[in-house]
Protein backbone atom coordinates (compact mmCIF):
# COMPACT_ATOMS: atom_id res chain seq x y z
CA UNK A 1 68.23 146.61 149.99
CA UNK A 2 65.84 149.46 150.90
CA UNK A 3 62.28 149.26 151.51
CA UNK A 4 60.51 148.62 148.03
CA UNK A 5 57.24 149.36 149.56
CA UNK A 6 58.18 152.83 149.44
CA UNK A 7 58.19 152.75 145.34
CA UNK A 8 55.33 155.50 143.70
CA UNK A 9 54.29 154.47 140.25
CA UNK A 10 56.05 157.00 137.68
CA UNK A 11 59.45 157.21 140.13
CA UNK A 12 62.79 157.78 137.99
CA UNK A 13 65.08 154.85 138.19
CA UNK A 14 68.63 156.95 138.34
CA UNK A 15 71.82 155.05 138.42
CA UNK A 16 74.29 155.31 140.91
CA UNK A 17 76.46 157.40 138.03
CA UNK A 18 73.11 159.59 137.62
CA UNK A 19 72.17 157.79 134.55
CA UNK A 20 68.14 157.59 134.08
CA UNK A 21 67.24 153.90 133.77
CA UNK A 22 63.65 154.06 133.10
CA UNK A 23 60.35 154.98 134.70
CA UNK A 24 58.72 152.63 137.67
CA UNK A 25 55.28 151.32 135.97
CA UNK A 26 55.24 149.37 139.67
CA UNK A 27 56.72 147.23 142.05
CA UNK A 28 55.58 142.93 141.47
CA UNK A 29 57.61 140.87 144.61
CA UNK A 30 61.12 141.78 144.64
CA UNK A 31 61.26 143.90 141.04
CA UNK A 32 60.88 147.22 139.29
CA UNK A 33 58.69 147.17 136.52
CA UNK A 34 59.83 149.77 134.33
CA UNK A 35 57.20 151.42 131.59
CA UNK A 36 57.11 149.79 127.98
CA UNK A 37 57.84 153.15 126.59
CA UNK A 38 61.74 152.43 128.52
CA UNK A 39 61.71 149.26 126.57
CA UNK A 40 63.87 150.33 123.85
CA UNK A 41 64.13 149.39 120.16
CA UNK A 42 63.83 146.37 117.72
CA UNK A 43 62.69 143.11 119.73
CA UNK A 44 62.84 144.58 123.13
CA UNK A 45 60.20 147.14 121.85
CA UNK A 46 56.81 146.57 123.52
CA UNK A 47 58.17 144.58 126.76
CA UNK A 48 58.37 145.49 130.30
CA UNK A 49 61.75 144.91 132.12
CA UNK A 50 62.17 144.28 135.49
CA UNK A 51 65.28 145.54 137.78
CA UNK A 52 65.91 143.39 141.02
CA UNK A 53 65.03 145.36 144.25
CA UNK A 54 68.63 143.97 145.42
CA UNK A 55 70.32 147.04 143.37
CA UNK A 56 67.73 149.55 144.78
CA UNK A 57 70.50 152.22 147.15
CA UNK A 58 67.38 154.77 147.78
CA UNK A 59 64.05 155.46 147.86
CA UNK A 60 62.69 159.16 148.20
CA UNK A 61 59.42 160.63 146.60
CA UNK A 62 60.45 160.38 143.13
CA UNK A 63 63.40 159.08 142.21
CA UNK A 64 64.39 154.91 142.84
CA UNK A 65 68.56 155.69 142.85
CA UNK A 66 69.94 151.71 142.08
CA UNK A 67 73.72 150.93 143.95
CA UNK A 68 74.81 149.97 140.21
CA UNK A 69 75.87 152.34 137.49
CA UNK A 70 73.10 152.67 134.82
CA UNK A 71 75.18 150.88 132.24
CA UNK A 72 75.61 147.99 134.64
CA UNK A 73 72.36 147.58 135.68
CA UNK A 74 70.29 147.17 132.35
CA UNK A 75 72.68 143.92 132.16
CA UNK A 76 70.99 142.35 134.87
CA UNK A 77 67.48 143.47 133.63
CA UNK A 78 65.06 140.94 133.40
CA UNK A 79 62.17 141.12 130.08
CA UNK A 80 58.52 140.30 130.46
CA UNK A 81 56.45 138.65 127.92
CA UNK A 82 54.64 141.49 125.63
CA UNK A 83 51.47 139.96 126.45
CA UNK A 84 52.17 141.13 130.77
């Protein structure tokens, strides 16, 4: 797992097929908050999700690259309550 300390607020979270993810709103223990506008549609509209730093592969300036294709990761994506 790389060094989540090393996260910037408005980072690109790429999967490892290039994919963009989402946008890094910021970094709470050992997850990726993404921005509510990557949310999506319908009732995950409004919500946060949170990767696991266990897929992070790389950390540079800005981009997060995850060691999971983009499809595969939003699986394991974890939702916040709206009111977070």
């Amino acid at each position: 797992m790389a060094d989540l300390s090393n996260i910037k607020e408005h980072a690109d979270v790429i999967g490892a097929d290039g994919v963009h993810i989402g946008t890094v709103d910021g970094v709470e223990g050992n997850r990726i908050k993404l921005t509510k506008k990557d949310s999506g549609q319908g009732g995950h509209a409004g919500h946060h999700h949170l990767i696991d730093g266990g897929l992070v592969a790389t950390v540079d300036d800005k981009t997060v690259r995850l060691s999971a294709n983009a499809d595969v990761a939003v699986t394991f994506e974890q939702e916040e309550d709206a009111k977070s």
